[in-house]
C-alpha atoms as a PDB file:
ATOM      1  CA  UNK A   1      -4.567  -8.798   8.266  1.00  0.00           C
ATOM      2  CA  UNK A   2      -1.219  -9.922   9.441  1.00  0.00           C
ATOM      3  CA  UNK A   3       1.171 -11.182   7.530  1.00  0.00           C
ATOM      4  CA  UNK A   4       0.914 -15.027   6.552  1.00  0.00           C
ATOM      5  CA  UNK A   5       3.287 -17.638   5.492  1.00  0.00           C
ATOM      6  CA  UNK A   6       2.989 -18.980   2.542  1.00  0.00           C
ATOM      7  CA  UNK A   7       6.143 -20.769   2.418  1.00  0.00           C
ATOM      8  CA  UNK A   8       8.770 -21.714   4.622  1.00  0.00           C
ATOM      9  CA  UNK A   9      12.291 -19.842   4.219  1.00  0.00           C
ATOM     10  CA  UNK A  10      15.536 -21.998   4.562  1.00  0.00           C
ATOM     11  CA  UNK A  11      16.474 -19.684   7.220  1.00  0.00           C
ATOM     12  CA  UNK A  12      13.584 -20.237   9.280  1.00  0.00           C
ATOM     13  CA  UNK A  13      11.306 -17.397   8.320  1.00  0.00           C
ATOM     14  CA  UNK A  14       8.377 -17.385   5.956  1.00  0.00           C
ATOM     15  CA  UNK A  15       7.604 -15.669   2.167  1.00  0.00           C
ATOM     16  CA  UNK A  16       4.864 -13.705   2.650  1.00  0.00           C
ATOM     17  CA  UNK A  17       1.955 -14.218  -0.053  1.00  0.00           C
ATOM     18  CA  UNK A  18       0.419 -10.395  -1.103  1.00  0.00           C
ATOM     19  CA  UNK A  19      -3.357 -10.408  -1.752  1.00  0.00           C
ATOM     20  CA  UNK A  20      -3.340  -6.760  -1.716  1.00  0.00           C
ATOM     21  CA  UNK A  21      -1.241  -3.328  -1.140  1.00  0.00           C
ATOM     22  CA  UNK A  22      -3.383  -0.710   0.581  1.00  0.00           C
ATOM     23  CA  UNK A  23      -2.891   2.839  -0.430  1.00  0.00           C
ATOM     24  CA  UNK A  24      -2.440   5.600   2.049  1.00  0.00           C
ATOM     25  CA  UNK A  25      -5.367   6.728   2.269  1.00  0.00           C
ATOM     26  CA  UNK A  26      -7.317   3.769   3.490  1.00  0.00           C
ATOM     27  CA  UNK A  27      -5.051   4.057   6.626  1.00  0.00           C
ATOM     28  CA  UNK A  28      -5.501   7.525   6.817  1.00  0.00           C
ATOM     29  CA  UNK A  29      -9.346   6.863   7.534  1.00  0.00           C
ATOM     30  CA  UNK A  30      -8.625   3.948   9.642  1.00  0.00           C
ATOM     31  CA  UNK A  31      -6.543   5.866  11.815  1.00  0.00           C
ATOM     32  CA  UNK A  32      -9.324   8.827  11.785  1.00  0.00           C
ATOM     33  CA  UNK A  33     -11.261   5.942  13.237  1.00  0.00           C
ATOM     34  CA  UNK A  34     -13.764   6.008   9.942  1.00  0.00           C
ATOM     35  CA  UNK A  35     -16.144   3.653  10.686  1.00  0.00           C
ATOM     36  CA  UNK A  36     -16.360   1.806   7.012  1.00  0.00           C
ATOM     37  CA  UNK A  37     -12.733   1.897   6.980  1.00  0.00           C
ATOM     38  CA  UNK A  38     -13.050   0.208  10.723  1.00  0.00           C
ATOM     39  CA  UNK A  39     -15.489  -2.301   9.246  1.00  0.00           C
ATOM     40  CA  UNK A  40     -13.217  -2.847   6.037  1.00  0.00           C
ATOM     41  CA  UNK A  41     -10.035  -4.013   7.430  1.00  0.00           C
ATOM     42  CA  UNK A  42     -12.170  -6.197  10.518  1.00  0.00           C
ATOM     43  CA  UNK A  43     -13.494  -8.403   7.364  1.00  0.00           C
ATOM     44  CA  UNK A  44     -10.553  -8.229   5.302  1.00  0.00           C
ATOM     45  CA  UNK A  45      -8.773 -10.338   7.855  1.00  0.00           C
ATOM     46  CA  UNK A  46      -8.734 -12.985   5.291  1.00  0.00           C
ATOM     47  CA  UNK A  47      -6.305 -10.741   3.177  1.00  0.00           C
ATOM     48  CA  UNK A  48      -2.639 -10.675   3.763  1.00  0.00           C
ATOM     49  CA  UNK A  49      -2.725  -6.937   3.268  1.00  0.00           C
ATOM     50  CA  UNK A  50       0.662  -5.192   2.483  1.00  0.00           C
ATOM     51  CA  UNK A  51       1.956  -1.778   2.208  1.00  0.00           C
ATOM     52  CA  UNK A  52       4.934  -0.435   0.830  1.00  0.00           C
ATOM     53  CA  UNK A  53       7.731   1.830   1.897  1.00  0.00           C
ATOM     54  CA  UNK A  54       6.105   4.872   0.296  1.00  0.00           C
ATOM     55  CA  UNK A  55       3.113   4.213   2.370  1.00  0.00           C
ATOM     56  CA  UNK A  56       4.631   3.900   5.862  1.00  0.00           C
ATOM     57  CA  UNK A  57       6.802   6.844   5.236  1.00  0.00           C
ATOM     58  CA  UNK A  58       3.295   9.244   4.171  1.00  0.00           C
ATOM     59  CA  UNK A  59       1.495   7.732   7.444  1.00  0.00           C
ATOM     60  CA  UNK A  60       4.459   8.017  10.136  1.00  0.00           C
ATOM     61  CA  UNK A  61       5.548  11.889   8.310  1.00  0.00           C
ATOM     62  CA  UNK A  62       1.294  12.798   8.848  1.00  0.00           C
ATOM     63  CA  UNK A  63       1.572  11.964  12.718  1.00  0.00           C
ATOM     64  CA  UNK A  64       0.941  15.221  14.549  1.00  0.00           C
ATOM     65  CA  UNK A  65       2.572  14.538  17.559  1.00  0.00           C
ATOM     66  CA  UNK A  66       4.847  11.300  18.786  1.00  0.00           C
ATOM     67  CA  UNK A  67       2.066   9.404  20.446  1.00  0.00           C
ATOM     68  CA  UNK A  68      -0.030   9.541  17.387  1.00  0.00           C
ATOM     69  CA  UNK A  69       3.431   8.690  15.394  1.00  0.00           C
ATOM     70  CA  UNK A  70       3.502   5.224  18.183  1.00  0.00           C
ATOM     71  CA  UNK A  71       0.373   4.393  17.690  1.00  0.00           C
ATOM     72  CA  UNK A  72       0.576   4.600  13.480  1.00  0.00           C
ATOM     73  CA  UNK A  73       4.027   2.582  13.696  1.00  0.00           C
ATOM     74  CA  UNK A  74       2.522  -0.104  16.012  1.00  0.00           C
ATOM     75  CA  UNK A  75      -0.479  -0.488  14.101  1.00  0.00           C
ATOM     76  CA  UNK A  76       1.409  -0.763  10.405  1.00  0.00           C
ATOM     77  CA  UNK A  77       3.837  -3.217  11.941  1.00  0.00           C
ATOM     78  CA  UNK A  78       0.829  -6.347  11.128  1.00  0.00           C
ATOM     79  CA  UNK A  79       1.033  -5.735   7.685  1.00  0.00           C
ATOM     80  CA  UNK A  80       4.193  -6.891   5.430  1.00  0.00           C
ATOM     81  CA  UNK A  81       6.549  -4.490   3.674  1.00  0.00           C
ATOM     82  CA  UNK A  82       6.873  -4.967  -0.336  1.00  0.00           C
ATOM     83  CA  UNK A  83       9.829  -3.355  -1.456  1.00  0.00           C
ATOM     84  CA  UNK A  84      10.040  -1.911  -4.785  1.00  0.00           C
ATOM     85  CA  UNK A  85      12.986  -3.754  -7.059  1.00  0.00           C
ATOM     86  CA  UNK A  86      15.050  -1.886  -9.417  1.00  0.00           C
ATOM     87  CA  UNK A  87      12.490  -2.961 -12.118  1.00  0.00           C
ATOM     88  CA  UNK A  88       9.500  -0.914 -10.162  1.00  0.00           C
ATOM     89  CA  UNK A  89      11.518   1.985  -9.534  1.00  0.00           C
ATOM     90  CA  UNK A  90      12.027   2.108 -13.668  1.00  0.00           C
ATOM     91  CA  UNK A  91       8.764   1.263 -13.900  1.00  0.00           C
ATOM     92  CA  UNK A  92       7.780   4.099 -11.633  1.00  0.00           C
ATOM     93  CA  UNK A  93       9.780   6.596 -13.617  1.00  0.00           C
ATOM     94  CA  UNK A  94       8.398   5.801 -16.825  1.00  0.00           C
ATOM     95  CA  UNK A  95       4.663   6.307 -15.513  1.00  0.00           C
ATOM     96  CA  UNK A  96       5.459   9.698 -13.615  1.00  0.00           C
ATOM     97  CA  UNK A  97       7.322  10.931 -16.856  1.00  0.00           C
ATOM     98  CA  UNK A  98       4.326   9.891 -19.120  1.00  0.00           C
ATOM     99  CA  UNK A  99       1.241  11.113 -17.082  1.00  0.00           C
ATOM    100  CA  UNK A 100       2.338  13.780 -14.270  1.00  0.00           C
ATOM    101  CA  UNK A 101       1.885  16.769 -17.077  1.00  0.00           C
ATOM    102  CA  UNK A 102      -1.586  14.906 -18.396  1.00  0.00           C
ATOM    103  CA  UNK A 103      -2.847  13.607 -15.267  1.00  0.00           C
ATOM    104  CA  UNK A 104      -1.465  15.410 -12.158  1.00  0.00           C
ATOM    105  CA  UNK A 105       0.056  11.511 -11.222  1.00  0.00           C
ATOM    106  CA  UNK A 106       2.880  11.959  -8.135  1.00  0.00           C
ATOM    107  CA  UNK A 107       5.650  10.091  -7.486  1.00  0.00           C
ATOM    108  CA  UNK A 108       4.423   8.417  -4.297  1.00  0.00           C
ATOM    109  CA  UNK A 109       1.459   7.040  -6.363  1.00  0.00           C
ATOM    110  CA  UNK A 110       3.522   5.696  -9.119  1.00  0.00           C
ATOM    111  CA  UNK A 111       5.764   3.964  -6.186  1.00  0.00           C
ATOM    112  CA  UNK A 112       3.000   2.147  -4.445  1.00  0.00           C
ATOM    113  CA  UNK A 113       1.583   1.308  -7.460  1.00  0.00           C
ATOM    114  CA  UNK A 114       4.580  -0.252  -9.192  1.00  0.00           C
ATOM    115  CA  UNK A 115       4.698  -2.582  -6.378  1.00  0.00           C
ATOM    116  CA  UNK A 116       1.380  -3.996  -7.128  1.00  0.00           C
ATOM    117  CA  UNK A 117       1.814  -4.060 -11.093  1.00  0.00           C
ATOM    118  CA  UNK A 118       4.834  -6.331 -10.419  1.00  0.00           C
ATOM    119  CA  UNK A 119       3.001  -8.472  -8.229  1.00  0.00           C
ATOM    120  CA  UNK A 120      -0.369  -8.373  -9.949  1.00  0.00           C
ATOM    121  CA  UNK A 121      -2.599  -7.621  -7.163  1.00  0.00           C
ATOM    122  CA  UNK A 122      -4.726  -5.365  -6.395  1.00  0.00           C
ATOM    123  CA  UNK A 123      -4.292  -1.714  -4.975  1.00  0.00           C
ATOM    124  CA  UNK A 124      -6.925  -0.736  -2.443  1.00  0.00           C
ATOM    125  CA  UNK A 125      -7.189   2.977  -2.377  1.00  0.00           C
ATOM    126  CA  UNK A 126      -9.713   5.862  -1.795  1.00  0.00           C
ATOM    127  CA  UNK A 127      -7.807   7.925  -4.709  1.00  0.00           C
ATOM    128  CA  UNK A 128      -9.300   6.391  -7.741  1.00  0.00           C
ATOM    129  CA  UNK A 129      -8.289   9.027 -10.146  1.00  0.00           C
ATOM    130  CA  UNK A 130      -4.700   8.826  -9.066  1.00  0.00           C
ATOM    131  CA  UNK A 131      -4.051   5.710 -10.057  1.00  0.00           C
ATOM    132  CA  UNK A 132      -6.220   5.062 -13.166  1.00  0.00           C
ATOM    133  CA  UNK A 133      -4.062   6.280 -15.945  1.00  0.00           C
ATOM    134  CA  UNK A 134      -1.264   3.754 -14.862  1.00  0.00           C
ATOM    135  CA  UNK A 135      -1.335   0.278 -17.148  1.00  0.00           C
ATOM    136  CA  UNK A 136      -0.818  -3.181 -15.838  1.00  0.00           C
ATOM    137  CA  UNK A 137      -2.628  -2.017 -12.321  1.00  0.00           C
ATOM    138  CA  UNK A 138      -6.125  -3.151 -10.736  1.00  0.00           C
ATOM    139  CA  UNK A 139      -7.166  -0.479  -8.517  1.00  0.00           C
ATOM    140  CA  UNK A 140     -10.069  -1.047  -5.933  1.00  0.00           C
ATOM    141  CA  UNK A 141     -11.871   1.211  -4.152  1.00  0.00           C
ATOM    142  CA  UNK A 142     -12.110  -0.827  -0.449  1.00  0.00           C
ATOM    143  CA  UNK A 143     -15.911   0.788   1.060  1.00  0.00           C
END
């Protein structure tokens, strides 16, 4: 689950290789202490499993009180942060203009997901129906 190099920086750090963003709500049932959602991440291990900005912000704003908001930070600091480019954030636009009226998309879905069109992986999410109007994207439902 943590984030692995996959090649070594000049500077000393590492590029992180992205199997996978995860969606919200996968972490929202982790953190509920679902047990497939348990049992999902323990054998996705394997996976270097990222999130994006959107996501972090969505899990640390649904903390009810500050020790649930520690314990949310501390566990989303294993997994690498993709940051949307200029590109994704275009990208982004042109999806929410298209299918928000047609298909009730948001803008937090079309900002995770741009980050995993660009990087052609999968996005591992519970909302299905979100997500599947949006081209160029692989959605997965993880359990």
């Amino acid at each position: 689950m943590s984030p692995k190099c996959a090649v070594a920086a000049e500077n000393g750090g590492c590029i992180v290789k992205t199997d996978a963003i995860v969606d919200t709500s996968v972490f929202v049932d982790y953190l509920r202490q679902v047990p497939q959602a348990q049992a999902w991440f323990l054998a996705s291990t394997h996976l270097s499993l990222s999130i994006t900005p959107v996501v972090w912000m969505e899990i640390v704003q649904g903390a009810r009180s500050s020790v649930e908001r520690a314990q949310s930070i501390r566990f989303l600091r294993q997994f690498a942060i993709e940051h949307p480019t200029p590109d994704d954030n275009h990208w982004a636009m042109r999806q929410l203009a298209q299918f928000h009226l047609s298909h009730g998309v948001e803008m937090a879905d079309v900002m995770i997901a741009s980050v995993a069109a660009r990087l052609s992986v999968p996005l591992y999410t519970l909302n299905i129906k979100h997500y599947q109007p949006l081209p160029a994207l692989v959605v997965q439902r993880p359990y």
